[in-house]
Protein backbone atom coordinates (compact mmCIF):
# COMPACT_ATOMS: atom_id res chain seq x y z
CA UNK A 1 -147.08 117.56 -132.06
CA UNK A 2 -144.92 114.94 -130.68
CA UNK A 3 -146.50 111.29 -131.06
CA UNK A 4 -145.00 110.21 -127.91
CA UNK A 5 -146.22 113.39 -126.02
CA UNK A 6 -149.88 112.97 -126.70
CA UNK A 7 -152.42 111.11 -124.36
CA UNK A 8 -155.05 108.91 -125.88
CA UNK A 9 -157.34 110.72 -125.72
CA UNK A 10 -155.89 113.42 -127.97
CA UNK A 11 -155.16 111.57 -131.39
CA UNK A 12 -158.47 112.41 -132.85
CA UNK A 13 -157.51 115.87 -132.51
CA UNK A 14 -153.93 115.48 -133.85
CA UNK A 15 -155.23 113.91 -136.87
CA UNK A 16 -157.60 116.35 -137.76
CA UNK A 17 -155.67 119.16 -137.35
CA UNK A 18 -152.42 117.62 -139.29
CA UNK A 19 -155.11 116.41 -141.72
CA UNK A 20 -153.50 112.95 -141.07
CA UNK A 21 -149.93 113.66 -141.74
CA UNK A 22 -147.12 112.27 -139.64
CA UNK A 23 -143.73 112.35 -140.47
CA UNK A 24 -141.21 109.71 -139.58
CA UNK A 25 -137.65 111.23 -138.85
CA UNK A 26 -134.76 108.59 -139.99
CA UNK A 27 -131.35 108.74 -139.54
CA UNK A 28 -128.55 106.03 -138.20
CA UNK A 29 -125.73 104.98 -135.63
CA UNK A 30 -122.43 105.52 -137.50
CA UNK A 31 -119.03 107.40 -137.17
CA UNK A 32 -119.44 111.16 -137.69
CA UNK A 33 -115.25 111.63 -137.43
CA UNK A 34 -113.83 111.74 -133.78
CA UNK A 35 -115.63 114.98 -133.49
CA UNK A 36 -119.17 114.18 -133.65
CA UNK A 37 -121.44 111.96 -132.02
CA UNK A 38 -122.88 108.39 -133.72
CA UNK A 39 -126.44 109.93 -133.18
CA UNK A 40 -125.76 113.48 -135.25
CA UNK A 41 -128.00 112.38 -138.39
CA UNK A 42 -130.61 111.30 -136.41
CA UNK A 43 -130.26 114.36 -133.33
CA UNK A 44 -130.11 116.32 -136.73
CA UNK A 45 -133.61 115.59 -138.70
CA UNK A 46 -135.78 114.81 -135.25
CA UNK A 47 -134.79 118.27 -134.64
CA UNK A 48 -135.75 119.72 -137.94
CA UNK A 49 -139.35 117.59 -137.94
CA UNK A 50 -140.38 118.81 -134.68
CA UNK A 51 -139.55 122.45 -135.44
CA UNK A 52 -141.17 122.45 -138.60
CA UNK A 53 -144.27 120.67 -136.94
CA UNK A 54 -144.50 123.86 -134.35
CA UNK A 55 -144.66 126.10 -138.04
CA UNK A 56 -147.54 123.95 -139.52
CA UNK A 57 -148.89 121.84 -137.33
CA UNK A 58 -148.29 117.45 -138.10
CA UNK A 59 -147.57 115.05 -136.05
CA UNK A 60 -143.90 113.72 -135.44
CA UNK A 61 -142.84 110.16 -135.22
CA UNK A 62 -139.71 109.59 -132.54
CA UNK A 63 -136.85 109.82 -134.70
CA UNK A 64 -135.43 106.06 -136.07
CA UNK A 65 -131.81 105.77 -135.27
CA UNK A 66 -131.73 102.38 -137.48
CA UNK A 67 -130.42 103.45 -140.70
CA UNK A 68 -129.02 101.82 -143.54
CA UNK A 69 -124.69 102.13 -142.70
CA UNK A 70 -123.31 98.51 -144.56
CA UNK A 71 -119.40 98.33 -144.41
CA UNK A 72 -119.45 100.73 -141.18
CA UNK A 73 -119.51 98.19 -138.48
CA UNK A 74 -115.31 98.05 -138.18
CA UNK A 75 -116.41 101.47 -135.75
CA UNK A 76 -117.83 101.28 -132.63
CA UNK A 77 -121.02 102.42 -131.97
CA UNK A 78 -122.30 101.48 -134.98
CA UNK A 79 -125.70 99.78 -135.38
CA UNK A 80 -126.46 97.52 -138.54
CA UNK A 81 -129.44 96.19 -138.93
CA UNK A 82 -130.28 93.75 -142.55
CA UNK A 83 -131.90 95.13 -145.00
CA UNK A 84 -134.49 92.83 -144.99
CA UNK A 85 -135.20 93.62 -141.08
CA UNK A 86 -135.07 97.53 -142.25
CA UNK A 87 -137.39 97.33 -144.71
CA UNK A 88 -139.72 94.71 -142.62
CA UNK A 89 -139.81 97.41 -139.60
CA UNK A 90 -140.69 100.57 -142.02
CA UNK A 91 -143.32 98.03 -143.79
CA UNK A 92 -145.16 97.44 -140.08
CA UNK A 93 -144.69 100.73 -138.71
CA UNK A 94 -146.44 102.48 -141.66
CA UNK A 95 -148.93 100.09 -141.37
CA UNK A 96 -149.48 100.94 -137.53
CA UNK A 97 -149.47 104.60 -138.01
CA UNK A 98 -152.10 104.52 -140.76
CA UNK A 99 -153.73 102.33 -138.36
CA UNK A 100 -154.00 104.88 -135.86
CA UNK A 101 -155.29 107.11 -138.58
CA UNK A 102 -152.21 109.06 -140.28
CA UNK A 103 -152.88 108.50 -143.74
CA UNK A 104 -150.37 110.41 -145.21
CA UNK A 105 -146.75 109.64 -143.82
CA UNK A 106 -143.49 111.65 -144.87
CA UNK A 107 -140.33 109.41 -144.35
CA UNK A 108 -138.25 112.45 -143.54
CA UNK A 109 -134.29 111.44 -144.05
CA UNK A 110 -131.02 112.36 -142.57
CA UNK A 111 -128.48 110.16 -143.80
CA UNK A 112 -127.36 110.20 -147.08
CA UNK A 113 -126.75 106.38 -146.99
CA UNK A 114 -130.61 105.80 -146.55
CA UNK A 115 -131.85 106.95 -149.80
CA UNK A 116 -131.52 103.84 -151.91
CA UNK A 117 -133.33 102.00 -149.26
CA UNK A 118 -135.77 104.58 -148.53
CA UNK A 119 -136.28 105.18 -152.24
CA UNK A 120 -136.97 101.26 -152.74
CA UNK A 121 -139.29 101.00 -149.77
CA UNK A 122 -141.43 103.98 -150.92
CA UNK A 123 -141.92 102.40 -154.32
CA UNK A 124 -142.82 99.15 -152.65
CA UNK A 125 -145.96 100.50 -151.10
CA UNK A 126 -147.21 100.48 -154.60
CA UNK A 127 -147.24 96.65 -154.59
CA UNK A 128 -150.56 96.10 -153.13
CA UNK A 129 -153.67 98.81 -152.12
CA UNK A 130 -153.47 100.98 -149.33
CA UNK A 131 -155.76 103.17 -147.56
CA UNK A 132 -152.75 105.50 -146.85
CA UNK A 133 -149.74 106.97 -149.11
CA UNK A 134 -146.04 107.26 -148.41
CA UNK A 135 -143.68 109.77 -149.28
CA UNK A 136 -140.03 110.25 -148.39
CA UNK A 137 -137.93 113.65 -148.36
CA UNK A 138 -134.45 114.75 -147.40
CA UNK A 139 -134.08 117.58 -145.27
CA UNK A 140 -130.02 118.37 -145.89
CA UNK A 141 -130.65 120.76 -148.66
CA UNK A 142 -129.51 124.06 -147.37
CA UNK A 143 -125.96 124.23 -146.68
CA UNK A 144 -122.85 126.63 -146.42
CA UNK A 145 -122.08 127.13 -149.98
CA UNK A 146 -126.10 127.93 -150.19
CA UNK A 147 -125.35 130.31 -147.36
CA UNK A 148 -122.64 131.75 -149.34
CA UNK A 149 -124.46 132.56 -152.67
CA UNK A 150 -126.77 133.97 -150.68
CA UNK A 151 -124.67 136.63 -148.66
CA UNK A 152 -123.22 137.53 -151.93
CA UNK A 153 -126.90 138.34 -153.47
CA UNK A 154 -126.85 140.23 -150.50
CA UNK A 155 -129.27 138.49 -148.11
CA UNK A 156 -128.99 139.47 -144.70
CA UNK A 157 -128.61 136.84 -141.68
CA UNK A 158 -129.00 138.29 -138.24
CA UNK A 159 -127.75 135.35 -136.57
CA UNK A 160 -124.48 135.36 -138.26
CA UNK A 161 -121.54 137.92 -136.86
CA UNK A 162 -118.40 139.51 -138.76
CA UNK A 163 -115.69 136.56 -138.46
CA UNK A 164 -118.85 133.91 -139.22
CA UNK A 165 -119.37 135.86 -142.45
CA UNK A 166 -116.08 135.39 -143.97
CA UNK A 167 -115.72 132.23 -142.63
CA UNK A 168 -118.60 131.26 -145.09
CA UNK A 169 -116.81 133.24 -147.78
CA UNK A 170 -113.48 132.33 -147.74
CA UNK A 171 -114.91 128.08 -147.34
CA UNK A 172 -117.11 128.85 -150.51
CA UNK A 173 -114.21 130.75 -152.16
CA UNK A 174 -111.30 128.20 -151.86
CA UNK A 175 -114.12 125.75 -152.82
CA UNK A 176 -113.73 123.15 -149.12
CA UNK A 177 -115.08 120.30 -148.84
CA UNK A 178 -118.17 119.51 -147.37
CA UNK A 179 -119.83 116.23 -147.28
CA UNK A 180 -120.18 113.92 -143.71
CA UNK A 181 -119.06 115.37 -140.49
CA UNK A 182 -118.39 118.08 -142.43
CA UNK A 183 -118.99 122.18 -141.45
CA UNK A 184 -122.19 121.63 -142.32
CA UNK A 185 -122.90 118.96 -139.83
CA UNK A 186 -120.43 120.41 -137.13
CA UNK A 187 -122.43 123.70 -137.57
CA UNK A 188 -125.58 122.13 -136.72
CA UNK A 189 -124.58 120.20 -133.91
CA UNK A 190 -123.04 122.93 -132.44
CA UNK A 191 -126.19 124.59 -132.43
CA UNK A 192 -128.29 121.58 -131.13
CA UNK A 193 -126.02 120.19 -128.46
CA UNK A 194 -122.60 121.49 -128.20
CA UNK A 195 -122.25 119.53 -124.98
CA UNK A 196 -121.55 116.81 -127.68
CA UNK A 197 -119.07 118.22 -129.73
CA UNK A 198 -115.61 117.99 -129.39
CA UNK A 199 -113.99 120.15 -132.26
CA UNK A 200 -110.70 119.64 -131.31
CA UNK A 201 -110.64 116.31 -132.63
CA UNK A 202 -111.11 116.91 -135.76
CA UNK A 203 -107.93 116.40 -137.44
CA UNK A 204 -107.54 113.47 -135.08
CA UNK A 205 -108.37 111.53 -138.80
CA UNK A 206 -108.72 112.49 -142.33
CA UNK A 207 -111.32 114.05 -143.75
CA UNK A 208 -110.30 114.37 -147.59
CA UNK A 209 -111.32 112.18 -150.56
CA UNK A 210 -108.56 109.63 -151.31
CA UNK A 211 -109.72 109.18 -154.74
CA UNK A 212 -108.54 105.59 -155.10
CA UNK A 213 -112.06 104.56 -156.75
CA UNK A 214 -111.57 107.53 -159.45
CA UNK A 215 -110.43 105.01 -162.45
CA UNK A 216 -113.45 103.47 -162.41
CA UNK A 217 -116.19 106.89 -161.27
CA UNK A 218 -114.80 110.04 -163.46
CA UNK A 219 -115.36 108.44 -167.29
CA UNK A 220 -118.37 108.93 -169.65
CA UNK A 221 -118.79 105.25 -169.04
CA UNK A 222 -118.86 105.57 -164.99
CA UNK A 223 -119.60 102.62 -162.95
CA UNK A 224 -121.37 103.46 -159.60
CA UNK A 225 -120.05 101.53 -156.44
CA UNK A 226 -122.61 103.89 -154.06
CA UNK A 227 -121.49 103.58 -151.24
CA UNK A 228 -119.08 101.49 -151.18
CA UNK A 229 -116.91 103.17 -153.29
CA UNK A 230 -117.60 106.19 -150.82
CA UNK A 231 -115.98 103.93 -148.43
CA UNK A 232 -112.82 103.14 -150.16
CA UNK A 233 -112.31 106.67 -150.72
CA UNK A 234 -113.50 108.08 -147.10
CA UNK A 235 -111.88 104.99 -145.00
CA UNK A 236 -112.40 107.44 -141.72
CA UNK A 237 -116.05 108.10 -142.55
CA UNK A 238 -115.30 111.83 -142.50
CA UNK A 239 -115.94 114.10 -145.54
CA UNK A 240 -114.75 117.87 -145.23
CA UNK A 241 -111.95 120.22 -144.00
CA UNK A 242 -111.43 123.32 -142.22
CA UNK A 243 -113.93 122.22 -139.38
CA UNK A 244 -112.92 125.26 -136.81
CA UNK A 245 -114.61 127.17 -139.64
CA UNK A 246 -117.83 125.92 -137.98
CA UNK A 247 -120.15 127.71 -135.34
CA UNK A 248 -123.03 127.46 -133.73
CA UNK A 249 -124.22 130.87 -135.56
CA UNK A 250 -123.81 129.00 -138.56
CA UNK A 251 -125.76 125.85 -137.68
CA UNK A 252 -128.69 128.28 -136.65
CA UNK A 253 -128.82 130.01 -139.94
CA UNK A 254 -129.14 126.40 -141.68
CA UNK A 255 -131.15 124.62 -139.18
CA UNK A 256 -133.54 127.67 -139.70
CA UNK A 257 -133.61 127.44 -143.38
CA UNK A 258 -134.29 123.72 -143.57
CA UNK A 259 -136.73 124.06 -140.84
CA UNK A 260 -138.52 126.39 -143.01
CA UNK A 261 -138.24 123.83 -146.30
CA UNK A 262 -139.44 121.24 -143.85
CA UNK A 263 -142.46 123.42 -142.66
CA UNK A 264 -143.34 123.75 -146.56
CA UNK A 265 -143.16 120.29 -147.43
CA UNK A 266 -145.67 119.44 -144.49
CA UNK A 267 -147.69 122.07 -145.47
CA UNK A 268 -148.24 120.80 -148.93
CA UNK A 269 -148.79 117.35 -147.74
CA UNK A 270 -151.78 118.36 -145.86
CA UNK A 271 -153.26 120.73 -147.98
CA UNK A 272 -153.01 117.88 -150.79
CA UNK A 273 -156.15 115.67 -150.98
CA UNK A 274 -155.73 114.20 -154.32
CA UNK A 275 -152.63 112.20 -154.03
CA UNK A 276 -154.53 108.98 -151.48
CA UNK A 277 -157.19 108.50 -154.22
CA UNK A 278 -154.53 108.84 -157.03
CA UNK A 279 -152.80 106.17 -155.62
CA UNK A 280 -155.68 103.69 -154.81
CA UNK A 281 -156.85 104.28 -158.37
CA UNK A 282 -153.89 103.35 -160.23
CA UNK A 283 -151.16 101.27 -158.52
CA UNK A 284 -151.25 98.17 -156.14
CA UNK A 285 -153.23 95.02 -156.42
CA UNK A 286 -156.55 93.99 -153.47
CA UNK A 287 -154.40 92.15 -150.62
């Protein structure tokens, strides 16, 4: 059930049968390569939520293209919003949905580069009581070196064809990288709307780690830049290689897969009816 689909009059019936859960999609505006569009995180998990929500039945928030991308502004199309502006928008639109009587709300994520904020806004809600909870999960964990283990325990995939399977093979094999814009992502978009794809440009820039932060990431004694130090070493904001080994029958095998995680997750949320009182009994203070 989309929120922005249903009349009025039909809320009370979404929230009873989602049992109050509503999951907010978040991604971001940022460089996905030359090859992808700005919008592929967010295209990505509003996709996913929706899907999953026609498995078990919740209601979906419109996707939230205003994710955390700091340093990413030299591209165009980028859109970056403060992090105290971030956090003071997720703070009020919890607030509203629980409001309209969504007690439980999943911030589902899309970006890697939101979970430090998402992951310091969820443990904020702890600050003072609630009469609703809020959870956040990311739905990138299937991918094609998943894919691959699989195929070799010899799980079958009906969407894939001959050339797709050793595709997945020979990218697990030789050990590619994967990580933004990547197969992974090209897959999927591919599958969602190929209209948007241009696949041709991908080795228009570079997509391989530079490794200039190394000296100061790969010691016992590792200091962590986040993503920053990403940054340095991924100047194009592209992560991965061999991107003509991507294909729509590949983005369908994944999409289904976390579509099916996703479905899961939602369906534990709403059988759950412990977690609300947990939390009023133990954490937050009387506003």
């Amino acid at each position: 059930m989309r929120w922005e689909n249903l009349r009025e009059e039909e809320f009370d019936s979404a929230i009873e049968k989602s049992n109050k859960v509503c999951i907010v999609p978040i991604g971001c505006l940022e460089m996905h390569g030359q090859h992808l569009p700005v919008g592929t995180d967010t295209k990505t998990v509003e996709y996913i939520a929706n899907e999953a929500a026609k498995l078990e039945e919740v209601v979906v928030f419109p996707g939230l293209y205003f994710g955390s991308v700091p340093g990413l502004n030299m591209w165009k199309g980028t859109i970056d919003f403060s992090l105290e502006l971030r956090l003071g928008m997720l703070n009020e639109l919890c607030s509203e949905i629980a409001r309209n009587g969504f007690k439980k709300i999943m911030l589902l994520n899309g970006h890697g580069g939101n979970c430090a904020t998402l992951s310091a806004f969820v443990r904020s809600t702890l600050h003072t009581k609630k009469d609703y909870v809020v959870v956040a999960r990311n739905e990138y964990q299937y991918g094609i070196q998943r894919l691959a283990r699989e195929l070799r325990g010899g799980q079958k995939f009906p969407e894939l064809n001959e050339e797709d399977i050793k595709n997945i093979l020979s990218f697990s094999e030789n050990e590619y990288l994967t990580g933004h814009a990547c197969v992974n992502e090209t897959s999927i978009m591919l599958a969602i709307e190929p209209e948007n794809v241009d696949v041709s440009r991908a080795d228009s820039v570079c997509g391989l780690d530079l490794h200039k932060t190394d000296y100061l990431t790969n010691k016992p004694y590792s200091i962590d830049g986040g993503v920053g130090f990403w940054l340095i070493d991924h100047p194009n904001s592209f992560e991965g290689e061999h991107i003509e080994m991507a294909s729509a029958n590949i983005g369908k095998v994944i999409l289904r897969k976390r579509i099916e995680y996703q479905a899961e997750a939602c369906r534990l949320l709403k059988k759950d009816d412990n977690l609300l009182e947990w939390y009023k009994e133990h954490w937050g203070i009387e506003e």
